[in-house]
Protein backbone atom coordinates (compact mmCIF):
# COMPACT_ATOMS: atom_id res chain seq x y z
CA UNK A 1 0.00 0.00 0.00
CA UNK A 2 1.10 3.63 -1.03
CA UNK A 3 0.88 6.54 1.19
CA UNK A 4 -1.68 8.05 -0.47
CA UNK A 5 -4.23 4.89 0.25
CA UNK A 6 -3.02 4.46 3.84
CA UNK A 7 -4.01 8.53 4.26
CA UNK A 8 -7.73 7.56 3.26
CA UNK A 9 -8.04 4.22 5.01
CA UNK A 10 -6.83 6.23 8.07
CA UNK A 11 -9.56 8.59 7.49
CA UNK A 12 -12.06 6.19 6.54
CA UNK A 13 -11.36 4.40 10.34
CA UNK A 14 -11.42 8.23 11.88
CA UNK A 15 -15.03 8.65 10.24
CA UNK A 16 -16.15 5.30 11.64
CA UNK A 17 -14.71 5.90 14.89
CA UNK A 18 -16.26 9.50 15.35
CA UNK A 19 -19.47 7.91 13.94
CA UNK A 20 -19.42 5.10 16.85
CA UNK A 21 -18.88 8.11 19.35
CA UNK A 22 -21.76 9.86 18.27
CA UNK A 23 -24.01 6.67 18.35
CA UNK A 24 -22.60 6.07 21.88
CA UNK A 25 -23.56 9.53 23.21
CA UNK A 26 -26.83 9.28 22.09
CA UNK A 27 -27.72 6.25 24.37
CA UNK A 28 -25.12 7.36 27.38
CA UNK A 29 -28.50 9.04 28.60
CA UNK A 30 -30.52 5.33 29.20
CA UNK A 31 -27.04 3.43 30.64
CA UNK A 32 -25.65 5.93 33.15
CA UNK A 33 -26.62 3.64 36.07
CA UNK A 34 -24.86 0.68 34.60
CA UNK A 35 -22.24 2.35 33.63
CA UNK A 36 -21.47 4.04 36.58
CA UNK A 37 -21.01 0.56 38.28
CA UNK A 38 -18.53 -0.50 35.47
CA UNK A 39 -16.40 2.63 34.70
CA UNK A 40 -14.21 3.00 37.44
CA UNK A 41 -12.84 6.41 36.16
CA UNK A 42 -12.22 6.17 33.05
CA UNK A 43 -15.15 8.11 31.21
CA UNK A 44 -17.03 6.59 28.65
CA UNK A 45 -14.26 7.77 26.01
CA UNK A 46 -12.36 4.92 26.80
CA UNK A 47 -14.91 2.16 26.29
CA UNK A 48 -16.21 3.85 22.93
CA UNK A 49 -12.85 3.91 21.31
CA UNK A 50 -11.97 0.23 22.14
CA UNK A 51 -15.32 -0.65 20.94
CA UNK A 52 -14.60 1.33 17.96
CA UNK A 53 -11.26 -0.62 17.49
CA UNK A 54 -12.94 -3.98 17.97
CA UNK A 55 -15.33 -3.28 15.78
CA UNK A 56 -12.72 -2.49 12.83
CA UNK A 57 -10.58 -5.64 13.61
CA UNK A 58 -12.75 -7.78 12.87
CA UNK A 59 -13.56 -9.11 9.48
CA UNK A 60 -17.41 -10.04 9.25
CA UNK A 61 -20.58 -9.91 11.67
CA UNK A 62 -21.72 -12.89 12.48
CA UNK A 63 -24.04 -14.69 14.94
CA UNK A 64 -21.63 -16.65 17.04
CA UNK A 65 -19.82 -12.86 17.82
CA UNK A 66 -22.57 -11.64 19.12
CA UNK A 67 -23.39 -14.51 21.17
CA UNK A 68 -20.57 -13.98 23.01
CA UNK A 69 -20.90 -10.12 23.18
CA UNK A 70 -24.30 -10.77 24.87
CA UNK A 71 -22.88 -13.37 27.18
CA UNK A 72 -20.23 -10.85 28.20
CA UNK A 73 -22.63 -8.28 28.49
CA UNK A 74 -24.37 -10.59 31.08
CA UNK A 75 -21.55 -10.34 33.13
CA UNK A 76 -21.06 -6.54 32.53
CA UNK A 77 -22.56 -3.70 31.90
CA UNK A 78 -24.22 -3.53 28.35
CA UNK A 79 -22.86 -0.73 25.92
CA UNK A 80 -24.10 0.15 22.52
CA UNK A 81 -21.98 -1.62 19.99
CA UNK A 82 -22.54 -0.43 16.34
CA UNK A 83 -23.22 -2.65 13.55
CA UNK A 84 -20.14 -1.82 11.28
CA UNK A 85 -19.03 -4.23 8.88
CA UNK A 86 -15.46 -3.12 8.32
CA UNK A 87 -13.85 -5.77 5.68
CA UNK A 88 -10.41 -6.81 7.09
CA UNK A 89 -8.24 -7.80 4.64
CA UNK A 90 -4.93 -10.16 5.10
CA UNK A 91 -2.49 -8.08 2.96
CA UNK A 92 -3.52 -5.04 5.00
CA UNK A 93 -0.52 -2.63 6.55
CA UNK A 94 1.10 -4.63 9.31
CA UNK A 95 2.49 -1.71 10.84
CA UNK A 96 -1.15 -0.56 11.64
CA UNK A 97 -2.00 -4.24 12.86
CA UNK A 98 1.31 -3.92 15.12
CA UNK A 99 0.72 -0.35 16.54
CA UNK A 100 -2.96 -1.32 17.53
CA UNK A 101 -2.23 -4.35 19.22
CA UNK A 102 0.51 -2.43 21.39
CA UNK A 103 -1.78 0.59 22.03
CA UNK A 104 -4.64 -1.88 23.56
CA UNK A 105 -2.34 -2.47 26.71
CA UNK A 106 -3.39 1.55 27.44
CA UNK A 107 -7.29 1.09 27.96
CA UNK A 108 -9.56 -0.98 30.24
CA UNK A 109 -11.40 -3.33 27.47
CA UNK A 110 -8.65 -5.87 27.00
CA UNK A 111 -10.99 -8.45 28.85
CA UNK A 112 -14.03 -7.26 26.84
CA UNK A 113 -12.01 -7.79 23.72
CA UNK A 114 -10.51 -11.24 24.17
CA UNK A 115 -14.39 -12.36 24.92
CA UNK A 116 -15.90 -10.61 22.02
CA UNK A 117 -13.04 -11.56 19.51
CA UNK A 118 -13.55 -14.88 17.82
CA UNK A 119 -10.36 -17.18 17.11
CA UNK A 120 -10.25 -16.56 13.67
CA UNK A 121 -9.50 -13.18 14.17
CA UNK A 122 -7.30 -13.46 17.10
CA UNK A 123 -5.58 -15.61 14.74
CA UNK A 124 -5.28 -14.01 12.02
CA UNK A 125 -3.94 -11.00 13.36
CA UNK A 126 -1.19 -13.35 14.76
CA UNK A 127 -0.63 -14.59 11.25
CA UNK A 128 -0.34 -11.11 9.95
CA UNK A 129 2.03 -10.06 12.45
CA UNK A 130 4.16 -13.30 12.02
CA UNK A 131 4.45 -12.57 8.06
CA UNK A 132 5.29 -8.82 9.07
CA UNK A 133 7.71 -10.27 11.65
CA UNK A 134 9.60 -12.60 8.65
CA UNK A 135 9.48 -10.29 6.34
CA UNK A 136 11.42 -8.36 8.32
CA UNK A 137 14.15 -10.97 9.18
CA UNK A 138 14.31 -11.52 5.38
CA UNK A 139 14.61 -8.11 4.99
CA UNK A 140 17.52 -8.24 7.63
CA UNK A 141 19.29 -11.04 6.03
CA UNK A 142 18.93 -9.42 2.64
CA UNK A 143 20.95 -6.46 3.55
CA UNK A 144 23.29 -8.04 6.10
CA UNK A 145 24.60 -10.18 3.23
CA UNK A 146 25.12 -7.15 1.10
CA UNK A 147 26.66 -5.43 3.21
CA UNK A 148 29.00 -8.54 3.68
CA UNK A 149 29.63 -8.52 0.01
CA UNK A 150 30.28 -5.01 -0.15
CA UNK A 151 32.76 -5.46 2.51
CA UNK A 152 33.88 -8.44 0.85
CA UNK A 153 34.68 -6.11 -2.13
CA UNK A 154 36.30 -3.28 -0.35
CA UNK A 155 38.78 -5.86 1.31
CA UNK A 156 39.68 -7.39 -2.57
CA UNK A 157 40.61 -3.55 -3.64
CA UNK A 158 42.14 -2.76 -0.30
CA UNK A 159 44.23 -5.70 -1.13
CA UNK A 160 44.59 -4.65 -4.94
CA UNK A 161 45.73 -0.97 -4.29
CA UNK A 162 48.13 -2.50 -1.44
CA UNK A 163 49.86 -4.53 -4.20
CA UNK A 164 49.48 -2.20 -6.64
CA UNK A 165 51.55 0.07 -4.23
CA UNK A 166 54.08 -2.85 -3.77
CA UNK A 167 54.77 -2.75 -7.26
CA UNK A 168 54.81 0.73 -7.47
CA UNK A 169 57.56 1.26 -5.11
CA UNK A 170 59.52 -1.55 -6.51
CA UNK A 171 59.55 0.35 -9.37
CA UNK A 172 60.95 3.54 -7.98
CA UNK A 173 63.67 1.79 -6.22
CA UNK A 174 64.83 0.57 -9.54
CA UNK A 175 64.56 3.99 -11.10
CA UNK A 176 66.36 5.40 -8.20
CA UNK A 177 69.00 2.94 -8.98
CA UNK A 178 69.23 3.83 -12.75
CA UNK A 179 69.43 7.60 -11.72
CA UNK A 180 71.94 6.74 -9.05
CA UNK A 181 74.29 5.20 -11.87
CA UNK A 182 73.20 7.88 -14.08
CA UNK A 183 74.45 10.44 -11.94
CA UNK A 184 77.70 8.56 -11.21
CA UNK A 185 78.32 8.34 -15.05
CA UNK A 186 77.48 12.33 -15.21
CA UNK A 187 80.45 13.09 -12.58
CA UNK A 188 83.12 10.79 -14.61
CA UNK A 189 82.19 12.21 -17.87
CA UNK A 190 82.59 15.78 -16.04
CA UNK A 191 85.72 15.48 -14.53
CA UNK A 192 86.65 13.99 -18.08
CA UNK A 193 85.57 17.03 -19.28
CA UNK A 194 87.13 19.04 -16.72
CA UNK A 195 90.57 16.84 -17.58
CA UNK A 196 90.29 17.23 -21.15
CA UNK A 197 89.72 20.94 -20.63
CA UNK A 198 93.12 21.37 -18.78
CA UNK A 199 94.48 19.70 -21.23
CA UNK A 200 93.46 21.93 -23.92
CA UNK A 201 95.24 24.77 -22.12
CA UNK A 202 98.40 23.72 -21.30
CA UNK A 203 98.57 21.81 -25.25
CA UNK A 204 99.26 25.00 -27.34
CA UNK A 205 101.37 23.62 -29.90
CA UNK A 206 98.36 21.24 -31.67
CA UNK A 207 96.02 23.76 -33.11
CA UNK A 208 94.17 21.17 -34.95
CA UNK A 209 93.72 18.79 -32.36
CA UNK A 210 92.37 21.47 -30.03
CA UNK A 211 89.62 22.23 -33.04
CA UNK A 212 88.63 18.89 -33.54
CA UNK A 213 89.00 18.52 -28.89
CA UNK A 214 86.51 21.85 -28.81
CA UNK A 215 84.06 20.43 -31.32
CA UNK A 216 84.13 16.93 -28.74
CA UNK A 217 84.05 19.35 -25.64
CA UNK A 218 80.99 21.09 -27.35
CA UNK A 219 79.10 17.80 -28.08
CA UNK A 220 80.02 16.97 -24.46
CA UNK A 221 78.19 20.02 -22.82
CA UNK A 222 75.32 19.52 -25.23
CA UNK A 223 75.33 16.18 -24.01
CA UNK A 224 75.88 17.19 -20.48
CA UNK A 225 73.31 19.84 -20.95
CA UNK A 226 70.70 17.47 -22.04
CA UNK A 227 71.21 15.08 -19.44
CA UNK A 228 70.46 17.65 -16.82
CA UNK A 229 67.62 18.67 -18.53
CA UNK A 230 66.85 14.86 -18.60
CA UNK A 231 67.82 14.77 -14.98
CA UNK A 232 65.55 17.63 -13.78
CA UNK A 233 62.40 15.93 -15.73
CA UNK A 234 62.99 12.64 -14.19
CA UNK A 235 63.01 14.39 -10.86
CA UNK A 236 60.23 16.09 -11.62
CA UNK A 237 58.40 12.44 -12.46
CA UNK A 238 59.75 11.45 -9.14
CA UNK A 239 58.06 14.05 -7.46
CA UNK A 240 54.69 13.40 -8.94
CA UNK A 241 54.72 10.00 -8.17
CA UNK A 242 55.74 10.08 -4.98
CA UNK A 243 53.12 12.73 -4.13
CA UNK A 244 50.55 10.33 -5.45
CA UNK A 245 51.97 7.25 -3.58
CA UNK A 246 51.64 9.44 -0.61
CA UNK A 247 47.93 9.74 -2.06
CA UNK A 248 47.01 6.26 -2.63
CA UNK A 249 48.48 5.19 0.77
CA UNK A 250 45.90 7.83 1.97
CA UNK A 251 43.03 5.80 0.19
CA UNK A 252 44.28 2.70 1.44
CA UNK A 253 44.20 4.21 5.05
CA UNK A 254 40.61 5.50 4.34
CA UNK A 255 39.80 2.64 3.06
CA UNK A 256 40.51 0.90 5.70
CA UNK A 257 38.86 2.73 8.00
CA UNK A 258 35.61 2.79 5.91
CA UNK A 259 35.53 -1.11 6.46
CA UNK A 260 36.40 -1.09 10.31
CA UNK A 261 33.52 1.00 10.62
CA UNK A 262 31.32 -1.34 8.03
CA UNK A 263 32.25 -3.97 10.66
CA UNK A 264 31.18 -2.33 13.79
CA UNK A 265 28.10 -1.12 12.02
CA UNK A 266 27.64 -4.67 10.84
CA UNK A 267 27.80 -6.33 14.45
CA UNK A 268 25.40 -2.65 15.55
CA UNK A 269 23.16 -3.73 13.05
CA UNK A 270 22.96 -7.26 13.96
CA UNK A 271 22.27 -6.64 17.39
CA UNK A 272 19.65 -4.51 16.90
CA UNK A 273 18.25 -6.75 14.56
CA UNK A 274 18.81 -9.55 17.34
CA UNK A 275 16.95 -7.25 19.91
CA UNK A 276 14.07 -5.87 17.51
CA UNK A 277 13.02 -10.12 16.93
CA UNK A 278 13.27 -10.43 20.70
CA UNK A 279 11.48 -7.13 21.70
CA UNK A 280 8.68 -6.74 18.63
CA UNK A 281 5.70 -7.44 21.21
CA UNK A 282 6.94 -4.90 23.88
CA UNK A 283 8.14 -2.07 22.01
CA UNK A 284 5.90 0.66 20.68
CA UNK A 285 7.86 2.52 17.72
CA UNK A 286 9.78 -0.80 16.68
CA UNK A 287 8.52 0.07 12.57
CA UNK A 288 10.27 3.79 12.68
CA UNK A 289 13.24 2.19 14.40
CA UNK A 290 13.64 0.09 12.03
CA UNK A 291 12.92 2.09 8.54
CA UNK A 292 15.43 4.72 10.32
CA UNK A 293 17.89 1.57 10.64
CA UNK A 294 17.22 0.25 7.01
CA UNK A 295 17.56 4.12 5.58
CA UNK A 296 21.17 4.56 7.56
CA UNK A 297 22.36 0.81 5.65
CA UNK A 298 20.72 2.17 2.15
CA UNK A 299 23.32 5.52 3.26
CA UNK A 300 26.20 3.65 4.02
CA UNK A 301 25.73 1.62 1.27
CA UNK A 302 25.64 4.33 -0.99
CA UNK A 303 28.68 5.84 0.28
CA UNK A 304 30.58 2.73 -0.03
CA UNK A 305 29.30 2.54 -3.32
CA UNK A 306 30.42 5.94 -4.07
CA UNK A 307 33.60 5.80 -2.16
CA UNK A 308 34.52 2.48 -4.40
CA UNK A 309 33.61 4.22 -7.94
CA UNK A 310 36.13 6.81 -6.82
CA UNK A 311 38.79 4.28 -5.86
CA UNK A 312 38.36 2.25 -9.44
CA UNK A 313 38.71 5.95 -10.91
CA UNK A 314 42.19 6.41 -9.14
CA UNK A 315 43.18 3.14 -10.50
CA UNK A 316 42.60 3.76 -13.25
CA UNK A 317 44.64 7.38 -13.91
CA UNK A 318 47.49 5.15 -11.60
CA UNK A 319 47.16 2.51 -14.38
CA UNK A 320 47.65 5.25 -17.17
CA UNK A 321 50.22 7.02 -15.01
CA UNK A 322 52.26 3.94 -14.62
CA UNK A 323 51.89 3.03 -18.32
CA UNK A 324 53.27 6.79 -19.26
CA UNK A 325 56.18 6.07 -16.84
CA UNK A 326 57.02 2.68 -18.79
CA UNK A 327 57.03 5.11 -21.82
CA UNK A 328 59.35 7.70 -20.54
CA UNK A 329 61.66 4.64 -19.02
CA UNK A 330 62.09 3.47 -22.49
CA UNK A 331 63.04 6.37 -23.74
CA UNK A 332 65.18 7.52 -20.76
CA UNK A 333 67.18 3.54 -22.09
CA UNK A 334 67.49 5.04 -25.35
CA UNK A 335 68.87 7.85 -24.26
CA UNK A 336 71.13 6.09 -21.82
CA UNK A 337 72.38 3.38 -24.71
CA UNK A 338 73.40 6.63 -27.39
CA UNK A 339 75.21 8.64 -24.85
CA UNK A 340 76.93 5.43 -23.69
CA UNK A 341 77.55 4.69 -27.48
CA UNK A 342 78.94 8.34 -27.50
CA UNK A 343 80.80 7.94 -24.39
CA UNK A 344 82.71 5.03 -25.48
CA UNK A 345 83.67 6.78 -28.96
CA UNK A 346 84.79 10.00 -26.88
CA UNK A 347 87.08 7.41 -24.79
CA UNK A 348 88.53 5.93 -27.63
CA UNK A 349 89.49 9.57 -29.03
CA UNK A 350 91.09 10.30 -25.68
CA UNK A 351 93.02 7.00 -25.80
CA UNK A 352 94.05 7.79 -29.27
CA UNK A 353 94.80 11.69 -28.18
CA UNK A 354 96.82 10.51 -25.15
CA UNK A 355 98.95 8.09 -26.84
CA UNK A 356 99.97 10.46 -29.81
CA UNK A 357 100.75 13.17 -26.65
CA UNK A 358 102.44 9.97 -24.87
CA UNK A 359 104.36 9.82 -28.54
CA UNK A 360 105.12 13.67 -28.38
CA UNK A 361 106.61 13.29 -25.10
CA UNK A 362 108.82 10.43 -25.83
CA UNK A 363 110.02 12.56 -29.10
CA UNK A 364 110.70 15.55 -26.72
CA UNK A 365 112.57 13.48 -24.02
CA UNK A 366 114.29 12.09 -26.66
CA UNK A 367 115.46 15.59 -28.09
CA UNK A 368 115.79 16.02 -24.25
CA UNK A 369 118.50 14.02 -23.77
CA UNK A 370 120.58 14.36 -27.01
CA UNK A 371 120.72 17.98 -26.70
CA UNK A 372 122.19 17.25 -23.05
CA UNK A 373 124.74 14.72 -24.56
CA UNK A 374 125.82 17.51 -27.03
CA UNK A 375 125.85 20.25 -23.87
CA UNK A 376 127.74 17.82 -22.16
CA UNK A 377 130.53 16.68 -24.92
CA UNK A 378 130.89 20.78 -25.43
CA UNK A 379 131.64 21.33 -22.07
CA UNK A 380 133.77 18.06 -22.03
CA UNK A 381 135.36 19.80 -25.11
CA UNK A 382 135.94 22.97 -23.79
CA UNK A 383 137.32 21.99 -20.71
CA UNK A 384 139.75 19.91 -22.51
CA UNK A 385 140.48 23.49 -24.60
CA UNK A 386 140.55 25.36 -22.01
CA UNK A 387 143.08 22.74 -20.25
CA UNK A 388 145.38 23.20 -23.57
CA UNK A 389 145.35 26.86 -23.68
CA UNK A 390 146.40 27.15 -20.03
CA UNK A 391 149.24 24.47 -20.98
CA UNK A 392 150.13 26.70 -24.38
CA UNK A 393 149.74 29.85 -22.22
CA UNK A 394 152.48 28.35 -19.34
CA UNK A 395 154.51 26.81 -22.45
CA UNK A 396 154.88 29.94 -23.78
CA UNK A 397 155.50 32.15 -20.31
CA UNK A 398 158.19 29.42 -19.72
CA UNK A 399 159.19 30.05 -23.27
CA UNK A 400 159.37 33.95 -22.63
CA UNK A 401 160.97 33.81 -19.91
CA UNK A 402 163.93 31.87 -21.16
CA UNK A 403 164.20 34.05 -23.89
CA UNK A 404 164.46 36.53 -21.69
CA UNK A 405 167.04 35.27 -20.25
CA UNK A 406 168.99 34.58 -23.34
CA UNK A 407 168.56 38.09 -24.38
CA UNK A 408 169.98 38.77 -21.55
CA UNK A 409 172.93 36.50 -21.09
């Protein structure tokens, strides 16, 4: 039943009920003696509105029900009952049913009722309440399970992003690794550099070598340049994906704590369920407890929904992020293999430009030491000169000096 028809049944039972009151006052006039000995201060009020509600419980008139109203009336004080045929129907709202039967317990007629109620009635408002009862449990069970699958879900991508995160940072240990060795390669190629810079200034005698050594150095800082510029990017990368492994850990951690709280709402919800079965006949506002209970599960389930659509959506731009790093690590291997291509033709240059020096050096040791011979055999030579001319020179003293004394003899 809509709302719209429970509205005008509700009214329909109103205008019988006011109707019943009205009969009622009419004859309160004639049955003030006996009802004085009855009503022990309750007002006739209360007896016309439980007559009112018996009257609409029940499904047909019939002889046998009002054999028993007379025999009760024997033993109590008659009161106008109207004849109302009110047809009571099995698929009727079984909240109504409920909320009637616990609102009886608050007037004096309970007595009255049980004797003028027949046992088909009695029993078929048990049978109505029974159905209500387990449809309720089914209800339960219905969402209870899919909650459990929904949790059951949010543990599988709990453990999906936790692996995915695994990989994830397996992957930027290894590209740590290659930038690591990257960066070591960068510092031998530019004290290489720095080496074959030095070199260039003190070698001033090979023009042509230093042309075709500047054009090398050139290609080296290009190369040097771009690898920085390589460098920065891949720190950049670095950066972005460790900002959105911080991210996804963040999801996970949600996550998480989403399905803790599924768990304890879970074990809430089963307990109230578990007290609701046990306390249906006692409790007065069990059917708002309970549509407020199933509305809060439709909520949470819709969140979790929402909160897993989300999650698949992150996985999915991680998915496309990761396959856009696989791109730029290919490329970045590329790069790698032609500058160590380049690298190794550079080295063999240098080997080939630092044996020819080696050559030049040998030549100019050489040279070296042949112009020392030659210095040495001069002054060799002109020590031995210098040796004869002080001889000549005491030769010939001597030989003045005796000719000076044969001038003079």
């Amino acid at each position: 039943m809509d709302r719209a028809s429970l509205v005008q049944r509700r009214k329909q039972l109103r205008n019988k009920e006011n109707l019943a009151s009205k009969i009622n006052s009419s004859v309160e006039n004639s049955t003030v003696a006996a009802k004085k000995k009855f009503v022990t201060g309750k007002g006739p009020s209360s007896i016309e509105d439980t007559s009112s509600q018996t009257s609409l419980l029940r499904d047909d008139y019939d002889p046998k029900s009002t054999e028993s109203g007379r025999s009760a009336s024997s033993r109590a004080p008659p009161f106008f009952r109207p004849n109302l045929k009110t047809a009571f129907d099995s698929e009727m709202n079984a909240g109504l049913v409920v909320r009637q039967v616990l609102q009886r317990s608050q007037f004096s007629d309970v007595k009255e009722y049980l004797h003028s109620a027949t046992k088909h009635e009695l029993f078929q408002q048990a049978l109505v309440m029974a159905t209500y009862v387990q449809g309720l449990k089914e209800k339960h069970s219905e969402v209870s399970k899919a909650i459990h699958e929904e949790l059951n879900q949010c543990q599988a991508e709990c453990h999906s992003v936790a692996s995915n995160l695994a990989e994830r940072e397996r992957v930027c240990e290894e590209q740590e690794k290659e930038k690591s060795e990257l960066l070591g390669r960068l510092k031998i190629a530019q004290e290489e550099y720095q080496a074959l810079l030095a070199w260039v200034r003190r070698s001033s005698e090979h023009e042509d070598e230093l042309k075709t050594l500047q054009q090398t150095t050139q290609s080296q800082a290009q190369l040097i340049g771009e690898m920085s510029e390589i460098r920065r990017q891949r720190e950049d990368k670095m950066n972005a994906v460790e900002k959105e492994r911080e991210q996804v850990f963040r999801l996970a951690e949600e996550l998480q704590e989403q399905t803790v709280k599924l768990q304890s709402q879970m074990e809430m919800m089963e307990r109230d369920s578990e007290r609701h079965q046990a306390e249906l006949k006692e409790e007065r506002a069990a059917n708002k407890t309970l549509t407020l209970a199933n509305q809060r599960k439709a909520q949470a389930v819709q969140r979790v929904s929402s909160e897993l659509e989300s999650a698949r959506n992150q996985i999915s731009t991680l998915q496309g992020q990761v396959q856009l790093e696989a791109i730029s690590r290919q490329s970045v291997t590329q790069e790698r293999d032609r500058l160590q291509q380049q690298y190794r033709t550079d080295q063999e240059n240098w080997k080939s430009a630092q044996e020819h020096r080696d050559s030049l050096k040998m030549r100019k040791a050489d040279d070296f030491r042949k112009l020392d011979l030659e210095l040495r055999h001069s002054t060799q030579a002109l020590s031995r000169m210098r040796i004869e001319w002080e001889s000549e020179k005491t030769q010939r003293e001597k030989s003045d000096a005796r000719l000076l004394n044969l001038s003079v003899y």
